[in-house]
Protein backbone atom coordinates (compact mmCIF):
# COMPACT_ATOMS: atom_id res chain seq x y z
CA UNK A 1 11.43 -4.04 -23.18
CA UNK A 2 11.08 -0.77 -22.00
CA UNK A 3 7.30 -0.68 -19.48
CA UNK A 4 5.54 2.04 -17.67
CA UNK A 5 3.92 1.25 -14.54
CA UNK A 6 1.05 2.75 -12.66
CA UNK A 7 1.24 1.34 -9.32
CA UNK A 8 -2.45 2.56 -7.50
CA UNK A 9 -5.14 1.90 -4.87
CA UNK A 10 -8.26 2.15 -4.51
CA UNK A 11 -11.01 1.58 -1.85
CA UNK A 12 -14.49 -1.33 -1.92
CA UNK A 13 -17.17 -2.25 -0.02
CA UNK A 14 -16.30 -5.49 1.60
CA UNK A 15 -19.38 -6.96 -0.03
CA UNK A 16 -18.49 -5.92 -3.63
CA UNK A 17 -14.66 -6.89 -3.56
CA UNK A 18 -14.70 -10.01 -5.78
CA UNK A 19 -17.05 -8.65 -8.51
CA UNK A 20 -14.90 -4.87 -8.59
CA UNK A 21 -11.43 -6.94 -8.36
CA UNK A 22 -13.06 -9.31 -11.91
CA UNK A 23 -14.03 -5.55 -13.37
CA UNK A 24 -10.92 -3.99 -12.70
CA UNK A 25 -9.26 -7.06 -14.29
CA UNK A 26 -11.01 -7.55 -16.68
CA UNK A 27 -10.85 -3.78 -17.69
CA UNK A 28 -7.09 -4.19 -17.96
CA UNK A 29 -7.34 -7.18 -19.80
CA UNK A 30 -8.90 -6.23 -22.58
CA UNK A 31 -6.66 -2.72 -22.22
CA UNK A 32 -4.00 -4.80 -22.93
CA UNK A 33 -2.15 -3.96 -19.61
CA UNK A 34 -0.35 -6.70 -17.64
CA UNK A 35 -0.41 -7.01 -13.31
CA UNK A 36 2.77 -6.90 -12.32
CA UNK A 37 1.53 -6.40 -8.41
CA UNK A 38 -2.00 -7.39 -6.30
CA UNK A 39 -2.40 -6.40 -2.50
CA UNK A 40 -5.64 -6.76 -0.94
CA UNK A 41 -5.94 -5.10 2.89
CA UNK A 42 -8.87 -6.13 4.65
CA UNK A 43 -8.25 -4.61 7.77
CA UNK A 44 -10.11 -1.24 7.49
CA UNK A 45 -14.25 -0.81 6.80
CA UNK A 46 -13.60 -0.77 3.21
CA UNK A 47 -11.40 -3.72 1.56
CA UNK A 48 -7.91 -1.52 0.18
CA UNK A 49 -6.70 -3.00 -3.10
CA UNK A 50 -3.32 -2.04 -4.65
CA UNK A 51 -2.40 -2.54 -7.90
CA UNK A 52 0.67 -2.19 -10.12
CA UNK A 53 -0.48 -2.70 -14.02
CA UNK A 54 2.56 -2.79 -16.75
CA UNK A 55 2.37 -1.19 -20.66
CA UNK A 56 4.85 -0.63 -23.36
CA UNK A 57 2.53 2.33 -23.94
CA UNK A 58 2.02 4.63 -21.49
CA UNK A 59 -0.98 5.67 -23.01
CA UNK A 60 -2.90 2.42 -22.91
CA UNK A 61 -2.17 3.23 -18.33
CA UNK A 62 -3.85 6.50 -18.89
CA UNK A 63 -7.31 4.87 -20.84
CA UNK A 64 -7.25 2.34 -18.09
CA UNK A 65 -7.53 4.67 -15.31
CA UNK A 66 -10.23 6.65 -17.71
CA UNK A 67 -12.00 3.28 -17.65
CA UNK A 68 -11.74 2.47 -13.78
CA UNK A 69 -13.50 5.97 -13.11
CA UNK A 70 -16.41 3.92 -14.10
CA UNK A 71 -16.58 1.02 -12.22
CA UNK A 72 -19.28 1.75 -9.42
CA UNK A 73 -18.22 0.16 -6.61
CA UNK A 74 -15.01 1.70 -6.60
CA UNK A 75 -15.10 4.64 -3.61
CA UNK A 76 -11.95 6.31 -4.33
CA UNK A 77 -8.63 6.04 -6.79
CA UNK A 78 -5.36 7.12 -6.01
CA UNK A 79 -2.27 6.32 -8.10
CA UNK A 80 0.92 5.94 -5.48
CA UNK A 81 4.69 5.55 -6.19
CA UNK A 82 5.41 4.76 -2.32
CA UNK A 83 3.13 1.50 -2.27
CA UNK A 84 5.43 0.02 -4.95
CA UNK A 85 7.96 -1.32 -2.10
CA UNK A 86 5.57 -3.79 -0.45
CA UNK A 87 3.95 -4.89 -3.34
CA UNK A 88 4.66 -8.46 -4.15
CA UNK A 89 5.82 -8.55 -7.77
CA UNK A 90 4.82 -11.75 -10.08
């Protein structure tokens, strides 16, 4: 089996982190997408997530990130290749 990735992070208000981390999830869920990878850093203002999501289509990575523009609490969305290293794979 031949997956794409799309390893990214993005930025929450500590008080929002739980019900944006069920949204994103959930999002990708029902995308069909798979986590591969799930990093919370709490140690700035704003809670840091990072996230590595798995396709066989690489298209069903771009709807997702379509999809996550939407999720309010988010503050900012940045897909990284560099993260990938410290990323705990499951």
């Amino acid at each position: 089996m031949n997956d794409s990735h799309l390893p990214l992070h993005f930025s929450v208000p500590k008080a929002a982190t739980l019900d944006t981390l069920e949204a994103v999830l959930a999002i990708a869920r029902r995308g069909g997408l798979h986590l591969a990878a799930l990093e919370l850093d709490s140690s700035a203002a704003d809670d840091v997530v990072f996230l590595q999501l798995r396709a066989i289509d690489p298209g069903l990575l771009d709807l997702f990130m379509t999809r996550l523009r939407n999720v309010i609490e988010i503050i900012d969305i940045f897909p990284v290749h560099e993260k990938v290293a410290r990323m705990h794979v499951a």
